[in-house]
Protein backbone atom coordinates (compact mmCIF):
# COMPACT_ATOMS: atom_id res chain seq x y z
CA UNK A 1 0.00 0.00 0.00
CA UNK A 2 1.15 3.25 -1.11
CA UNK A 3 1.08 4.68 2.82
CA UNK A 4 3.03 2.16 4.60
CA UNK A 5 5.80 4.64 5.73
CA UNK A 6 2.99 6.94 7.15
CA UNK A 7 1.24 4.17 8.88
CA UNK A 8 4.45 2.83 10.18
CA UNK A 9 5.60 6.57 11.03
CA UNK A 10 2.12 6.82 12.88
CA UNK A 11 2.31 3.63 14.82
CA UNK A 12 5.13 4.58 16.42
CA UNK A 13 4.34 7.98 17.47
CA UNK A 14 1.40 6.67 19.35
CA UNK A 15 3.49 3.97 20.78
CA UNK A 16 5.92 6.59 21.83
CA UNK A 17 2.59 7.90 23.93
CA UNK A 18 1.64 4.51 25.32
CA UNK A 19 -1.33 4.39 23.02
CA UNK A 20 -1.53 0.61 21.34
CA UNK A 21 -2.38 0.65 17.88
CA UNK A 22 -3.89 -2.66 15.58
CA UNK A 23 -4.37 -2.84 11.98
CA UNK A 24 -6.66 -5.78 11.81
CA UNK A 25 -9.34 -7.75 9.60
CA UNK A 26 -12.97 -7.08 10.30
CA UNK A 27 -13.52 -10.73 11.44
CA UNK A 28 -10.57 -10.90 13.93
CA UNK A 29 -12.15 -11.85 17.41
CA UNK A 30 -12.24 -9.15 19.60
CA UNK A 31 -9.95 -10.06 22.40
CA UNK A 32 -6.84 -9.43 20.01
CA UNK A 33 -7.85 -5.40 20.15
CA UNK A 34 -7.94 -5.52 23.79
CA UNK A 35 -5.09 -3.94 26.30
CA UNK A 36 -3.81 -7.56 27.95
CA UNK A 37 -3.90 -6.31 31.79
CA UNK A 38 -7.57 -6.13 31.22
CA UNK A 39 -8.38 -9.63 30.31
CA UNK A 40 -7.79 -10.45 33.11
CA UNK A 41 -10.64 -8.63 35.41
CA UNK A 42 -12.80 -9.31 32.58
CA UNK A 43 -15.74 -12.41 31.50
CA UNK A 44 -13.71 -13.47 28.67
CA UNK A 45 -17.16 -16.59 27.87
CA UNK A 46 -18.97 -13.40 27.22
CA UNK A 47 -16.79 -12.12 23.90
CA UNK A 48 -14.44 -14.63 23.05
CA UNK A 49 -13.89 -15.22 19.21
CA UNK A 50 -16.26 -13.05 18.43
CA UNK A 51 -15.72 -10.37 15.83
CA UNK A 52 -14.70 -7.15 16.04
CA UNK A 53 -17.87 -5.83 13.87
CA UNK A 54 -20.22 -7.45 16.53
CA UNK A 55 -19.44 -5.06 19.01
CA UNK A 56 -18.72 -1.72 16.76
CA UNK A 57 -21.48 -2.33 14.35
CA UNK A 58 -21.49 -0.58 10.65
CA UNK A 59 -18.09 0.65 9.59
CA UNK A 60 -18.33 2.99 6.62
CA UNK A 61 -14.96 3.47 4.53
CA UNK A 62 -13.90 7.54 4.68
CA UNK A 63 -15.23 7.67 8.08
CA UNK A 64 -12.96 8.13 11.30
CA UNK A 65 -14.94 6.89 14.49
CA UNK A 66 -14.70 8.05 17.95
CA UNK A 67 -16.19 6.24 20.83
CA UNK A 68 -16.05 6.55 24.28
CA UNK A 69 -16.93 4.27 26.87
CA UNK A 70 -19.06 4.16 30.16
CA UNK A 71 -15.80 4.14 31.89
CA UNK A 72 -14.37 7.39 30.24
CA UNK A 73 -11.95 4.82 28.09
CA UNK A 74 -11.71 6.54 24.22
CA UNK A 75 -10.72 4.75 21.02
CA UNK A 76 -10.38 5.70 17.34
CA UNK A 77 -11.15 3.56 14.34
CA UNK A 78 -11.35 3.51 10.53
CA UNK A 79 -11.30 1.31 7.30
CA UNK A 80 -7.56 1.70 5.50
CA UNK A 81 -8.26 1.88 2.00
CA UNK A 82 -6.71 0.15 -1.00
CA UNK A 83 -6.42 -3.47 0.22
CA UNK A 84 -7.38 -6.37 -0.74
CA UNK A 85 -9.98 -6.70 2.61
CA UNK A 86 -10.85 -4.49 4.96
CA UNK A 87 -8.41 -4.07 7.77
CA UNK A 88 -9.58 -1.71 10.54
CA UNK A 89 -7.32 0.51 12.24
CA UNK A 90 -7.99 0.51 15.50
CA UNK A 91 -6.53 2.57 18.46
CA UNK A 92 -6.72 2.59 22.13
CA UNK A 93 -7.70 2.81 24.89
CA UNK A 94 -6.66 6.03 26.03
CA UNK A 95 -8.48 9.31 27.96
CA UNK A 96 -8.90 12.89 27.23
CA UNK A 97 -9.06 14.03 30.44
CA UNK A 98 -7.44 12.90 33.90
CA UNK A 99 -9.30 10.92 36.01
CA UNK A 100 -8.74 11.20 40.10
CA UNK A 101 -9.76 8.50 42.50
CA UNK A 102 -13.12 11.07 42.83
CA UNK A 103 -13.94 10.45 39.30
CA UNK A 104 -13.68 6.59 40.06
CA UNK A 105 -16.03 6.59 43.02
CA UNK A 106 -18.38 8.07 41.14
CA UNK A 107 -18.04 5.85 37.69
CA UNK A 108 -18.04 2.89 40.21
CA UNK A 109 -21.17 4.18 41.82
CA UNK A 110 -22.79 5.09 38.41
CA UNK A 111 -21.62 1.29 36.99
CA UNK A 112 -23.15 -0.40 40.22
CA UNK A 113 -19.48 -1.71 40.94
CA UNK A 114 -18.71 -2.87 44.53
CA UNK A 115 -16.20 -0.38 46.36
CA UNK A 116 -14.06 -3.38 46.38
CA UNK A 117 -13.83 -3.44 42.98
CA UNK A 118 -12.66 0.71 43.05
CA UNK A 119 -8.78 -0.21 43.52
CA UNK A 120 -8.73 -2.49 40.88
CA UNK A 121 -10.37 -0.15 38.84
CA UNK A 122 -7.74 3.11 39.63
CA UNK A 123 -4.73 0.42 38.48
CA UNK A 124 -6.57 0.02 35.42
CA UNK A 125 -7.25 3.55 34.88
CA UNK A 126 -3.58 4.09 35.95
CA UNK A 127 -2.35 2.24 32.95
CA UNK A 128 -3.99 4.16 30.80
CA UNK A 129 -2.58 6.92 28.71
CA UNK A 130 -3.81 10.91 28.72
CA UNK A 131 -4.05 12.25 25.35
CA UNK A 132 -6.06 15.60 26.49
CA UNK A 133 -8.38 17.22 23.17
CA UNK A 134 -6.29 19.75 21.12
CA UNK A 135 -3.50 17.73 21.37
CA UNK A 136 -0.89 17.48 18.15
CA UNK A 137 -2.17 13.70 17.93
CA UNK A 138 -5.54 14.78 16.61
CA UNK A 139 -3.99 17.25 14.27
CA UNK A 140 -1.09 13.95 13.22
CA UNK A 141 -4.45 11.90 12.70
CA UNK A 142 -6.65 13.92 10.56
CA UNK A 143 -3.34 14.59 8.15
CA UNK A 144 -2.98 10.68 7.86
CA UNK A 145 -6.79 10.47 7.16
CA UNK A 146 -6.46 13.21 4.25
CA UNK A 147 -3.06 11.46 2.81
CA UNK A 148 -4.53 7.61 2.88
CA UNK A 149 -7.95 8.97 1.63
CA UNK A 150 -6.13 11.24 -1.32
CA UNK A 151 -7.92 14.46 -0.20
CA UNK A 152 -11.39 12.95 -0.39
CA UNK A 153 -13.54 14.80 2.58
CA UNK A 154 -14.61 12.54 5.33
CA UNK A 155 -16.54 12.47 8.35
CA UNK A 156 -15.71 12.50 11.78
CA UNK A 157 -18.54 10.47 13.68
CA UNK A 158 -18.94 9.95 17.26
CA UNK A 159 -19.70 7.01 18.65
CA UNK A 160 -22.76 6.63 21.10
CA UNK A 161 -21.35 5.79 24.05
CA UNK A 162 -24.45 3.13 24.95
CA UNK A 163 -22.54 1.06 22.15
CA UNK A 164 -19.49 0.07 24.57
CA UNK A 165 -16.51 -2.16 23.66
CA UNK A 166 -16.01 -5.10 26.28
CA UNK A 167 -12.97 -3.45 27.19
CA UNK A 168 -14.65 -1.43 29.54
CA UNK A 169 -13.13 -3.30 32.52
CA UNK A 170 -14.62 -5.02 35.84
CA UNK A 171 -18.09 -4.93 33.95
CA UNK A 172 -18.29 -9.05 34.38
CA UNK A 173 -15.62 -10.43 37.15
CA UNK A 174 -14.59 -13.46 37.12
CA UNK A 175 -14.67 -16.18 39.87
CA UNK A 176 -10.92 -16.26 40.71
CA UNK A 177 -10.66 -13.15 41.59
CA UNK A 178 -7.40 -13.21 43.66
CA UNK A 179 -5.51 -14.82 40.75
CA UNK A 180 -6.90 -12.38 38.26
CA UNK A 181 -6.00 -9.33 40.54
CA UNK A 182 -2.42 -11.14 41.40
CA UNK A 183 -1.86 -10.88 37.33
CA UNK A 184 -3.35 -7.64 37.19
CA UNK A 185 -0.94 -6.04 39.97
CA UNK A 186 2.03 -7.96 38.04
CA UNK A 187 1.13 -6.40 34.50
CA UNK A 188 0.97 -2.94 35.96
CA UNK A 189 4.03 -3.37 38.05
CA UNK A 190 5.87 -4.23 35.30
CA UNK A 191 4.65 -0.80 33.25
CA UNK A 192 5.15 1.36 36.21
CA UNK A 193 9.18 0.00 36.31
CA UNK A 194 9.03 0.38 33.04
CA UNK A 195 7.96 3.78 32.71
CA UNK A 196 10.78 4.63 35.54
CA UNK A 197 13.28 3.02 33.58
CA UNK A 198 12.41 5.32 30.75
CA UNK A 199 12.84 8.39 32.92
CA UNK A 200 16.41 7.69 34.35
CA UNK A 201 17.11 6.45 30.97
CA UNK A 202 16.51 10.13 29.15
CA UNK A 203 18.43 11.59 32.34
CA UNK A 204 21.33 9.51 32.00
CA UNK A 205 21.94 10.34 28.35
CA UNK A 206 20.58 14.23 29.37
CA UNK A 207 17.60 13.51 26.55
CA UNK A 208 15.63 16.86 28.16
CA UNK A 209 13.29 16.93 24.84
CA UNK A 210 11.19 13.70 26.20
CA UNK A 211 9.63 15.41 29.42
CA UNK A 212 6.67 16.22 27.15
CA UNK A 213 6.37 13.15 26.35
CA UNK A 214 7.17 11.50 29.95
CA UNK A 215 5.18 13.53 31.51
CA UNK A 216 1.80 13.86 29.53
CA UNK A 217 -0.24 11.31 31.22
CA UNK A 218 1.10 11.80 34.56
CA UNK A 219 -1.24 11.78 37.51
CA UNK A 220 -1.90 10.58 40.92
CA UNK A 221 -2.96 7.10 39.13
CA UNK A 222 0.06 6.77 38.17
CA UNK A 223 1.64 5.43 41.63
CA UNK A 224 0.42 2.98 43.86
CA UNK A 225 -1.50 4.64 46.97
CA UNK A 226 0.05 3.77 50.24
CA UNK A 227 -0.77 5.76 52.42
CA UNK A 228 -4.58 7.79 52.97
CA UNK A 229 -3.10 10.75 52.53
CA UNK A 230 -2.77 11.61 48.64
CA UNK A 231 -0.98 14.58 49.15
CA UNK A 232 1.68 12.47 51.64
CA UNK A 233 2.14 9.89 48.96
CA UNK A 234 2.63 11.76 45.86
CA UNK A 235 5.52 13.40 48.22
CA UNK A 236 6.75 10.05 49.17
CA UNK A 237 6.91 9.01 45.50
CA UNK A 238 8.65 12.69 44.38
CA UNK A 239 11.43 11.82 47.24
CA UNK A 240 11.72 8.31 45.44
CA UNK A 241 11.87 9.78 42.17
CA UNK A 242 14.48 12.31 43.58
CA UNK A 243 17.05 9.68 44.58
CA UNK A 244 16.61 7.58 41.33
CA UNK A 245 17.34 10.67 39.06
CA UNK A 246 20.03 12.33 40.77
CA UNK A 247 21.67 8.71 40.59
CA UNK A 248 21.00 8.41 36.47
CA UNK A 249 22.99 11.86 36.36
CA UNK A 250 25.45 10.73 38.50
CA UNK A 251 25.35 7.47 35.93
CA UNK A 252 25.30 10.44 33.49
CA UNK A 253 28.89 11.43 34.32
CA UNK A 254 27.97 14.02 36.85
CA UNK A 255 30.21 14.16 39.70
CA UNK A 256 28.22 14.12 43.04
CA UNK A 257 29.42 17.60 43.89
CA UNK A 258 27.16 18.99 41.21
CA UNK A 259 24.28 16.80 42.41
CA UNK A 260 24.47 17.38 46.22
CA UNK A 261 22.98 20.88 45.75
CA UNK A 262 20.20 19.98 43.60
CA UNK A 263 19.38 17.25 45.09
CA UNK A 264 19.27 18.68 48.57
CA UNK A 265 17.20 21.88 46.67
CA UNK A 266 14.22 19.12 45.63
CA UNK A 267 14.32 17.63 48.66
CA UNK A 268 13.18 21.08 50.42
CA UNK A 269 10.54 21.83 47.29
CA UNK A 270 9.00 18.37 47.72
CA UNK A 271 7.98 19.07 51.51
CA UNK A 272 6.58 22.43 50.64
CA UNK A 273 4.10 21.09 47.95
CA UNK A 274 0.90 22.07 49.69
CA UNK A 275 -1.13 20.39 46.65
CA UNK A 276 -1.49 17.24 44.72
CA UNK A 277 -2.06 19.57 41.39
CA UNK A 278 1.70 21.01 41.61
CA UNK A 279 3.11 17.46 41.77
CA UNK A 280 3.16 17.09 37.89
CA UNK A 281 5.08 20.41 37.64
CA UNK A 282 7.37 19.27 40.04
CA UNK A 283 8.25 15.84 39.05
CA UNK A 284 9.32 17.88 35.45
CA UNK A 285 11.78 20.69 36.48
CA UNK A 286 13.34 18.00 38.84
CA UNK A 287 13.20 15.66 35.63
CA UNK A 288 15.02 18.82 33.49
CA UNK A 289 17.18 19.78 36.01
CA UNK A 290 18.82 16.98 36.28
CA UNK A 291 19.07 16.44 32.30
CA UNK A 292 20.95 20.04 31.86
CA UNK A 293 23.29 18.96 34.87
CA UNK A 294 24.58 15.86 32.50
CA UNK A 295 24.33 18.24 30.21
CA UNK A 296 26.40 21.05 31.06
CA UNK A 297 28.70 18.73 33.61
CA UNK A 298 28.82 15.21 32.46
CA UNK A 299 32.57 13.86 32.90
CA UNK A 300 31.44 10.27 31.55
CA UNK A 301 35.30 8.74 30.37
CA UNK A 302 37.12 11.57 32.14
CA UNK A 303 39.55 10.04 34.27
CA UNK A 304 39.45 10.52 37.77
CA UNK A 305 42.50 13.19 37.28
CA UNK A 306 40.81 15.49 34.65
CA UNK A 307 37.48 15.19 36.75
CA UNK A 308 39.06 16.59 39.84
CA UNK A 309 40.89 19.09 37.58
CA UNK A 310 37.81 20.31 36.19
CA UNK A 311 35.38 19.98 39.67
CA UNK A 312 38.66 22.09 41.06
CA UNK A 313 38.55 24.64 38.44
CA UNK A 314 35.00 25.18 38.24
CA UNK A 315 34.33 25.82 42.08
CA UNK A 316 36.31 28.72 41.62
CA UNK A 317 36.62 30.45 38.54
CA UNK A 318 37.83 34.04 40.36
CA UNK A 319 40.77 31.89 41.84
CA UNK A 320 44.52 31.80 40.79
CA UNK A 321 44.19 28.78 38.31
CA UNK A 322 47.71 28.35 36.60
CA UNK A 323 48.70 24.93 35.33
CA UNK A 324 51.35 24.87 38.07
CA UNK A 325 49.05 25.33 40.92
CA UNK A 326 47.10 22.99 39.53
CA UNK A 327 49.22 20.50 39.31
CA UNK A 328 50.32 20.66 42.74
CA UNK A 329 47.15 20.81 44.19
CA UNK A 330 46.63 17.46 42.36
CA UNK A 331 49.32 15.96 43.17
CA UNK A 332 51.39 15.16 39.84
CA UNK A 333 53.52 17.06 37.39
CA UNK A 334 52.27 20.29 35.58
CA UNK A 335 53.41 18.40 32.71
CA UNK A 336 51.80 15.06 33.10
CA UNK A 337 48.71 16.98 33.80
CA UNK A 338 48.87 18.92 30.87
CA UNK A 339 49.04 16.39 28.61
CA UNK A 340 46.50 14.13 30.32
CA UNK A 341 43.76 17.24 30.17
CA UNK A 342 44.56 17.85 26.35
CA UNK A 343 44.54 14.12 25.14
CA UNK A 344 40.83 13.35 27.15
CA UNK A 345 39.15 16.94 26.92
CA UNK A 346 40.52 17.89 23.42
CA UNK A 347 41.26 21.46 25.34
CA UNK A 348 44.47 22.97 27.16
CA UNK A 349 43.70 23.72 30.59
CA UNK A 350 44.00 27.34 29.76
CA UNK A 351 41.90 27.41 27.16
CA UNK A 352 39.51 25.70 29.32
CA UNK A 353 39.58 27.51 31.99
CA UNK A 354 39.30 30.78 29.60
CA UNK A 355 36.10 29.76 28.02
CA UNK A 356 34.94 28.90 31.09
CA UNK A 357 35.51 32.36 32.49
CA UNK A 358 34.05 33.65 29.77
CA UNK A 359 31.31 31.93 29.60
CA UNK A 360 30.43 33.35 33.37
CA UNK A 361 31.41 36.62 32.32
CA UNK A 362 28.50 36.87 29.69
CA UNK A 363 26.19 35.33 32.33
CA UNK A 364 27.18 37.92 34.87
CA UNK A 365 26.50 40.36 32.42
CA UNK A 366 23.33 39.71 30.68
CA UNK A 367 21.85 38.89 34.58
CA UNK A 368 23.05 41.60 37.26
CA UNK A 369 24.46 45.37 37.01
CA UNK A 370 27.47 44.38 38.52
CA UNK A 371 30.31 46.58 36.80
CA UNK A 372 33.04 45.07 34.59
CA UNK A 373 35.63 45.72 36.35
CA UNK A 374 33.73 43.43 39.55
CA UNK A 375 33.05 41.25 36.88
CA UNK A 376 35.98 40.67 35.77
CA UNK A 377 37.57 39.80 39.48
CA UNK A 378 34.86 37.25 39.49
CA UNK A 379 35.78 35.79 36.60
CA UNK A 380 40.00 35.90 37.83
CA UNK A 381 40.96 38.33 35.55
CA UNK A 382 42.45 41.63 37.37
CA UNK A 383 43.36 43.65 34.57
CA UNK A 384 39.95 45.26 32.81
CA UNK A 385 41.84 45.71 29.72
CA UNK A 386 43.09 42.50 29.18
CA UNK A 387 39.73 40.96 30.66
CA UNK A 388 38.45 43.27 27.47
CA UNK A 389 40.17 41.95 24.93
CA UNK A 390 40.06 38.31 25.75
CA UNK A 391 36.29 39.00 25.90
CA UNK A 392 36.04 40.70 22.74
CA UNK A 393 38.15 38.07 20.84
CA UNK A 394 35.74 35.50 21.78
CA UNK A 395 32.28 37.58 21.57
CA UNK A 396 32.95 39.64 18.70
CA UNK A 397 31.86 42.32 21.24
CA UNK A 398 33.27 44.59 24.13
CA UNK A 399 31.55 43.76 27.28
CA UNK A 400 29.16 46.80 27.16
CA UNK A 401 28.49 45.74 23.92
CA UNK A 402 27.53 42.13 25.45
CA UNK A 403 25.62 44.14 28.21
CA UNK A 404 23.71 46.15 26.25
CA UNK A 405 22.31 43.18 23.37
CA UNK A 406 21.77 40.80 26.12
CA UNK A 407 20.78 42.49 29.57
CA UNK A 408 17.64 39.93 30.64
């Protein structure tokens, strides 16, 4: 088929978002289309090998269909053209808004579900992914509906939500319930770790650019409740989260005397979250934070000499920083360390420690009123005019210059 790229391209975006995806025959049974955790809690005599049709009813080719379920659960599906048979594509389940453990008490009220049954219910809901109206996904779909239908105008139907799919979960429970909910917490344990692994992952390799993506289906479903207090364990899980990621930067190539700060700095923010709301917010600038720290300081295959020669130079950049002094406070030859900075950093040490003071010099400038000439001591340079020049050479531009084109 002449879209295969864009189907294959689209796939994996929504994969990417924890959205699953099928591209199957009308008369495929319906379990195949369902999310696995949730065969489990559900009556699978009821559906089995029955197919998909039976439960959506007519499917009419350039026609995307939305449905949403009694349990707030949303899925998309059309007809791909050009083949040989119909094949349905077929996504979800996913939600458009979040849903709080509220929300479930009163679906599990409005279902007739036993409040036993409301725990079971929040780890499904848990599981699955936000994808809030407006979002680029929509936009992403509609394109791939106007490229695989040449331009043809189609319709956009929704669904009436009294026609459910047997997804809907915990409508029909089945006798062995301990065993089913024993799988269950397994399934969703394994996603949770999974999800984790994902976020020291992108902070180990400082891959900033996924906390959109991390972070768009985050709620307070998202962790286990263990204590009564919401509030108390989103905090617990944020001081959790706080130890993993400052040891992926630390896995990074960050040396722990860049961490200790921000770590200790979360640590304080955590305990004065005063609502469950801010958590999200939270859980991304620590996420960031600790992405521009492997960033910006990330020794990974430094040796342990050149690490300490760079921790030592940048904890004081206004501090007399000649290779000799260096050297000795290291403990080895100026020349031994000279040659041992160049071959692993690609830099001498003075021109390291140049840009370096340089590079604080502009920030100094374009952030405080400070004059140069303070400036300048800050940055170990006594002498304004050769602090000046050195600037300039680098910049293009005198420090007023810099000032005046950059002042935040």
């Amino acid at each position: 088929m002449f879209y295969s790229g864009e189907l294959q391209f689209l796939r994996d975006t929504l994969a990417k978002s924890s959205v699953q995806t099928f591209a199957v025959a009308l008369d495929t049974p319906v379990q195949e289309i369902l999310e696995s955790s949730l065969e489990f809690i559900l009556d699978r005599s009821l559906w089995n090998d029955r197919p998909i049709t039976e439960f959506l009813g007519d499917i009419e080719p350039y026609t995307m269909y939305k449905l949403t379920d009694s349990f707030k659960f949303c899925y998309i599906y059309f007809i791909l053209p050009d083949l040989k048979q119909d094949i349905l594509f077929f996504m979800g389940p996913y939600t458009s808004t979040a849903i709080s453990r509220f929300n479930i008490i009163e679906l599990c009220e409005q279902q007739k579900l036993l409040p036993k049954y409301q725990k079971l219910l929040e780890r499904v809901c848990a599981d699955v992914p936000l994808i809030p109206d407006g979002s680029a996904i929509f936009t992403m779909l509609d394109t791939f509906c106007e490229r695989i239908w040449s331009g043809k105008p189609f319709a956009v139907v929704d669904v009436d939500k009294d026609r459910k799919l047997p997804a809907s979960p915990i409508n029909n429970v089945k006798e062995n319930e301990s065993l089913d909910e024993m799988m269950l917490n397994m399934k969703l344990m394994e996603k949770r770790y999974h999800y984790e692994n994902q976020l020291i992952q992108a902070v180990t390799l400082g891959q900033m650019h996924k906390a959109n993506l991390l972070f768009s289906g985050f709620s307070e479903l998202t962790f286990e409740k263990r204590t009564s207090d919401p509030l108390r364990n989103m905090k617990n899980y944020c001081i959790i989260m706080n130890t993993l990621l400052r040891k992926a930067a630390e896995r990074g190539g960050v040396h722990p005397v860049y961490l200790d700060s921000v770590s200790s700095s979360f640590a304080v923010k955590i305990e004065q979250i005063s609502a469950v709301s801010d958590i999200a917010n939270l859980m991304n600038e620590m996420f960031r934070s600790y992405c521009r720290l492997v960033r910006k300081h990330s020794m990974k295959g430094y040796s342990a000499l050149v690490q300490n020669a760079i921790i030592f130079i940048e904890s004081d950049l206004s501090a007399n920083l000649s290779l000799s002094l260096l050297a000795s406070a290291l403990g080895v030859s100026a020349g031994y360390l000279s040659t041992a900075f160049k071959r692993e950093t690609g830099k001498t040490v003075t021109e390291y420690i140049r840009e370096k003071r340089i590079k604080h010099a502009t920030h100094l400038l374009s952030t405080t009123h400070l004059q140069v000439q303070t400036i300048a001591l800050n940055c170990g340079i006594v002498d304004l005019q050769y602090f000046s020049k050195i600037f300039k050479r680098h910049t293009g531009m005198s420090p007023k210059e810099y000032r005046d084109a950059n002042r935040q």
